[in-house]
C-alpha atoms as a PDB file:
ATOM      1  CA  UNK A   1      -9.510   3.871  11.821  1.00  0.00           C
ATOM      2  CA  UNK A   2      -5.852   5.306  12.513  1.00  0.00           C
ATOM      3  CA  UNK A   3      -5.518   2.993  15.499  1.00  0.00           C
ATOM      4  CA  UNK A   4      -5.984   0.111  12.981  1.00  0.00           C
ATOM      5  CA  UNK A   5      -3.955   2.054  10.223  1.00  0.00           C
ATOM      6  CA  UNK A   6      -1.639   2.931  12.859  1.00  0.00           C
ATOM      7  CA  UNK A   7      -1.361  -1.075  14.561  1.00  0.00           C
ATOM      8  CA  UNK A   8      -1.080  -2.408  10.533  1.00  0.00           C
ATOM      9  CA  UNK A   9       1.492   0.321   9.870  1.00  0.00           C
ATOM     10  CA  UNK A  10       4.009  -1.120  13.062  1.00  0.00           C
ATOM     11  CA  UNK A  11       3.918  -4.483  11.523  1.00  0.00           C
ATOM     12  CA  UNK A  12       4.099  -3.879   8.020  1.00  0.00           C
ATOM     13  CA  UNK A  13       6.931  -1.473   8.950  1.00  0.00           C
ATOM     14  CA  UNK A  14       8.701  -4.103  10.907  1.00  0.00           C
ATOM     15  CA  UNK A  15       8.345  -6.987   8.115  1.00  0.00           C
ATOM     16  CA  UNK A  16       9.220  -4.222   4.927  1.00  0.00           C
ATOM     17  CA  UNK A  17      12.225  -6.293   3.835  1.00  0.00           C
ATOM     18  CA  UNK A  18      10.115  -9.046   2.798  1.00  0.00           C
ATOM     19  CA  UNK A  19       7.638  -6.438   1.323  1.00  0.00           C
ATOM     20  CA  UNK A  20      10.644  -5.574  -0.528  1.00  0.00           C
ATOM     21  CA  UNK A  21      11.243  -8.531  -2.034  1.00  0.00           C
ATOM     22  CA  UNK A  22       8.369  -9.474  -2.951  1.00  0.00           C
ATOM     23  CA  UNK A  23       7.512  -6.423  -4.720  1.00  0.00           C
ATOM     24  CA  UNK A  24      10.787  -6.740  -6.480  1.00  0.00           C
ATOM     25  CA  UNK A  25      10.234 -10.077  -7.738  1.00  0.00           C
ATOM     26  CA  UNK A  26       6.836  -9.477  -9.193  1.00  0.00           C
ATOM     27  CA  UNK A  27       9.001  -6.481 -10.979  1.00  0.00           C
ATOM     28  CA  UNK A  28      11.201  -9.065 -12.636  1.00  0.00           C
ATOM     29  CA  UNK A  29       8.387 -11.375 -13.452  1.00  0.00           C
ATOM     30  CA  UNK A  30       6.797  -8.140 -15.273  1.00  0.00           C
ATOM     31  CA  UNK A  31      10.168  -7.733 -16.995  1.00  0.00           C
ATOM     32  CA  UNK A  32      10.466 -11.118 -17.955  1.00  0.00           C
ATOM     33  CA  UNK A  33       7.150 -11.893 -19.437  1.00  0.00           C
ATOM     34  CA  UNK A  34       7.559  -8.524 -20.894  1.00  0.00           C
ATOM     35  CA  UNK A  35      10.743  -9.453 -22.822  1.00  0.00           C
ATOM     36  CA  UNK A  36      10.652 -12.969 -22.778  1.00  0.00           C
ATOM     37  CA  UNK A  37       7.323 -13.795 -23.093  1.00  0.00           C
ATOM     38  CA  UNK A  38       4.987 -14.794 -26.366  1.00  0.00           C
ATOM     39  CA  UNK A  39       3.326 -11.683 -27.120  1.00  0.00           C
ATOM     40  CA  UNK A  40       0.120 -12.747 -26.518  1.00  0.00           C
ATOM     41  CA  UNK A  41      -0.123 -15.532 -23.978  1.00  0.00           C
ATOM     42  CA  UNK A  42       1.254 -13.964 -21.101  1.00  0.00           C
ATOM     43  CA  UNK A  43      -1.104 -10.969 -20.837  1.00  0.00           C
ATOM     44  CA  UNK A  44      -3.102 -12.342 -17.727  1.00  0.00           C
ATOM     45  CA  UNK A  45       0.159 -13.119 -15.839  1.00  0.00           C
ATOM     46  CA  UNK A  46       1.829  -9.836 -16.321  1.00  0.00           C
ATOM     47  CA  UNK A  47      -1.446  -8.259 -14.936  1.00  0.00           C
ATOM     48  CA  UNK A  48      -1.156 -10.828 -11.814  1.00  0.00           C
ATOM     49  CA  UNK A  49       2.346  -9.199 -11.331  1.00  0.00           C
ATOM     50  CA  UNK A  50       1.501  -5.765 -11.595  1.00  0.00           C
ATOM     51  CA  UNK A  51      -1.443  -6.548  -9.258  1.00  0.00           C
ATOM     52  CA  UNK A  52       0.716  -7.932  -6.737  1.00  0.00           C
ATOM     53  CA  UNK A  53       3.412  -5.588  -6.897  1.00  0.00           C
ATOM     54  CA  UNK A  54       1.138  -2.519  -6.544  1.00  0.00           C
ATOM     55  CA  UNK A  55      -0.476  -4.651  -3.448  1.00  0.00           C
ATOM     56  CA  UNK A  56       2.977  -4.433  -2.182  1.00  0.00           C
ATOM     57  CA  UNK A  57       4.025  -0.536  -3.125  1.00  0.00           C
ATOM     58  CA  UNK A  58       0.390   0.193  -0.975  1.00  0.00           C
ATOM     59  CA  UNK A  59       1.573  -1.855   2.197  1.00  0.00           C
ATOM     60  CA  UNK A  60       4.580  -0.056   2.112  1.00  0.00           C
ATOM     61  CA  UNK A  61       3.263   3.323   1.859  1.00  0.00           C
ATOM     62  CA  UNK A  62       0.939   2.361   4.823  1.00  0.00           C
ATOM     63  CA  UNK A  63       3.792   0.828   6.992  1.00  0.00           C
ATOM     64  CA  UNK A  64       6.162   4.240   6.032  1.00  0.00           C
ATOM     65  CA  UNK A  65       3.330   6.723   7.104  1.00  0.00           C
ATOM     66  CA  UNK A  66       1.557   4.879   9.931  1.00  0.00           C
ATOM     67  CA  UNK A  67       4.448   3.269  11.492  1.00  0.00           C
ATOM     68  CA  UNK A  68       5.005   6.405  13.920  1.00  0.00           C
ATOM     69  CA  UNK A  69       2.078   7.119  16.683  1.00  0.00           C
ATOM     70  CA  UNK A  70       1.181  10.998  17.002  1.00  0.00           C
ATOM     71  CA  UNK A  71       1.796  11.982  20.531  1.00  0.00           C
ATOM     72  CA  UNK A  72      -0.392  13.339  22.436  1.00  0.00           C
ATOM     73  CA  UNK A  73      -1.278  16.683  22.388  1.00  0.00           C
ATOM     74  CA  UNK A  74      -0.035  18.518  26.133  1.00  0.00           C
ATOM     75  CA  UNK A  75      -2.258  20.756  28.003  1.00  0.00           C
ATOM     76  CA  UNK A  76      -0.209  24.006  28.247  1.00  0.00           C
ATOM     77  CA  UNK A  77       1.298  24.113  24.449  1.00  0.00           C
ATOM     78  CA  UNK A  78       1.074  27.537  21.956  1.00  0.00           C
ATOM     79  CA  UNK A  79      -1.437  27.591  19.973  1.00  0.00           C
ATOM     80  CA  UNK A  80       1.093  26.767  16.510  1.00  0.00           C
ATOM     81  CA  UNK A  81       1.957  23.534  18.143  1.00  0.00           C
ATOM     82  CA  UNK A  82      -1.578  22.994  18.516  1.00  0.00           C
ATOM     83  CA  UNK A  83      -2.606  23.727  14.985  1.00  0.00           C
ATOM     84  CA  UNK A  84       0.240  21.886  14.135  1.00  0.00           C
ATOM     85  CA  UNK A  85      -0.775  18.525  16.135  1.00  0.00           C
ATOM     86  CA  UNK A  86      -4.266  19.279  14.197  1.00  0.00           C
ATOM     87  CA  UNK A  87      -3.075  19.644  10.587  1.00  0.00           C
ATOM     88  CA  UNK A  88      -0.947  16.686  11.458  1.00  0.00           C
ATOM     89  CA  UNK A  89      -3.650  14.187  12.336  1.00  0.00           C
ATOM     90  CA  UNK A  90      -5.904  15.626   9.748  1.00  0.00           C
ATOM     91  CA  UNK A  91      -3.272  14.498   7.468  1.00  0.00           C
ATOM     92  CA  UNK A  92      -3.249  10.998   8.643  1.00  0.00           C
ATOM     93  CA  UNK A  93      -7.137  11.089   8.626  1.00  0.00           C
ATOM     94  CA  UNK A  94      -6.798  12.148   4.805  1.00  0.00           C
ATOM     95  CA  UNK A  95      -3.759   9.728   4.269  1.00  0.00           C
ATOM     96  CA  UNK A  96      -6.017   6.775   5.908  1.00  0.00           C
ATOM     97  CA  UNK A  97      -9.171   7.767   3.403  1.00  0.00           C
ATOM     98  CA  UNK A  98      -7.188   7.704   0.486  1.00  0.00           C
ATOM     99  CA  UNK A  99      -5.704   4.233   1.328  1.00  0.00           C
ATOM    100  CA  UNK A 100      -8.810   3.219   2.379  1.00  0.00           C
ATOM    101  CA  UNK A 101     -10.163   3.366  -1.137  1.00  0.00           C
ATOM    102  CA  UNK A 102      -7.213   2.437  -2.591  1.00  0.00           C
ATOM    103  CA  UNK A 103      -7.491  -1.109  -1.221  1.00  0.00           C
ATOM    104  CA  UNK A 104     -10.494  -1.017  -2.310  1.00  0.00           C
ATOM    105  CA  UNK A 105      -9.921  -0.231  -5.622  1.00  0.00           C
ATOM    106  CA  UNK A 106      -6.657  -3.034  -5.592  1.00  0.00           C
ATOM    107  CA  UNK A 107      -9.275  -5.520  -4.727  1.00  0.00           C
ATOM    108  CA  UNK A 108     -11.390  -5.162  -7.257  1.00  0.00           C
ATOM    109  CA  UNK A 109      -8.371  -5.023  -9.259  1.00  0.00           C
ATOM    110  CA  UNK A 110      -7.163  -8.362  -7.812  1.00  0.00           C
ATOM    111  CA  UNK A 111     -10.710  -9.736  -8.448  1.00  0.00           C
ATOM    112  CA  UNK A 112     -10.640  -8.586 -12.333  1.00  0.00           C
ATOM    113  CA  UNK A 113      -7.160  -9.980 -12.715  1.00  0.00           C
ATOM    114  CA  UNK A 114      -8.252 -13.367 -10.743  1.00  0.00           C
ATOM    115  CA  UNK A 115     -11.322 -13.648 -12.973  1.00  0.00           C
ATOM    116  CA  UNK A 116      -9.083 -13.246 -16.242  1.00  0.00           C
ATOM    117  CA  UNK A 117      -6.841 -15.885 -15.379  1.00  0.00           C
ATOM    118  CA  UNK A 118      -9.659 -18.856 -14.699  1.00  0.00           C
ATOM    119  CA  UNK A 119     -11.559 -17.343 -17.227  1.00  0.00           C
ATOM    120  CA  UNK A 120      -8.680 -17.639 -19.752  1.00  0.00           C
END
């Protein structure tokens, strides 16, 4: 699982200005059906752009934290550096558990909010 977390985290890392942009545009949408919008006919579509922009805050957290590979721990370091390397990639093990679910959780969310919007 961090090999994949860690392969999706290089390219996500590498293509974060668009990432950017787009969660920055489903900001303003929010804003603008927010203040803009009828009160009550908007609902589904400001719940499409908070879906999509915290689909975007999650690939960005995953390209910032699993865009740099642990190195390899060396056979003749101290044993701090080797608790260190440990606590380290028990971290990322956490890290990639708790994003794990949290995709989950966004695609249910993306379901719900999908299911609103044909639904009416």
């Amino acid at each position: 699982m961090l090999k994949f977390y860690s392969v999706l985290g290089r390219y996500l890392y590498a293509n974060r200005l668009i990432i950017w942009s787009l969660a920055l545009g489903a900001i303003f949408v929010f804003l603008g059906l927010l203040f803009f919008g009828e009160p009550y006919g908007t609902q589904a579509f400001s719940l499409i752009s908070i879906a999509i922009m915290l689909w975007m805050l999650c690939l960005l957290v995953v390209g910032q934290m699993f865009s740099a590979p642990i190195d390899e721990m060396k056979v003749g370091i101290t044993f701090i550096d080797r608790m260190r390397y440990k606590l380290s990639k028990a971290a990322r093990w956490i890290m990639a558990l708790i994003m794990t679910g949290l995709f989950i959780f966004m695609a249910f969310l993306s379901l719900k909010t999908i299911g609103m919007l044909l639904n009416g």
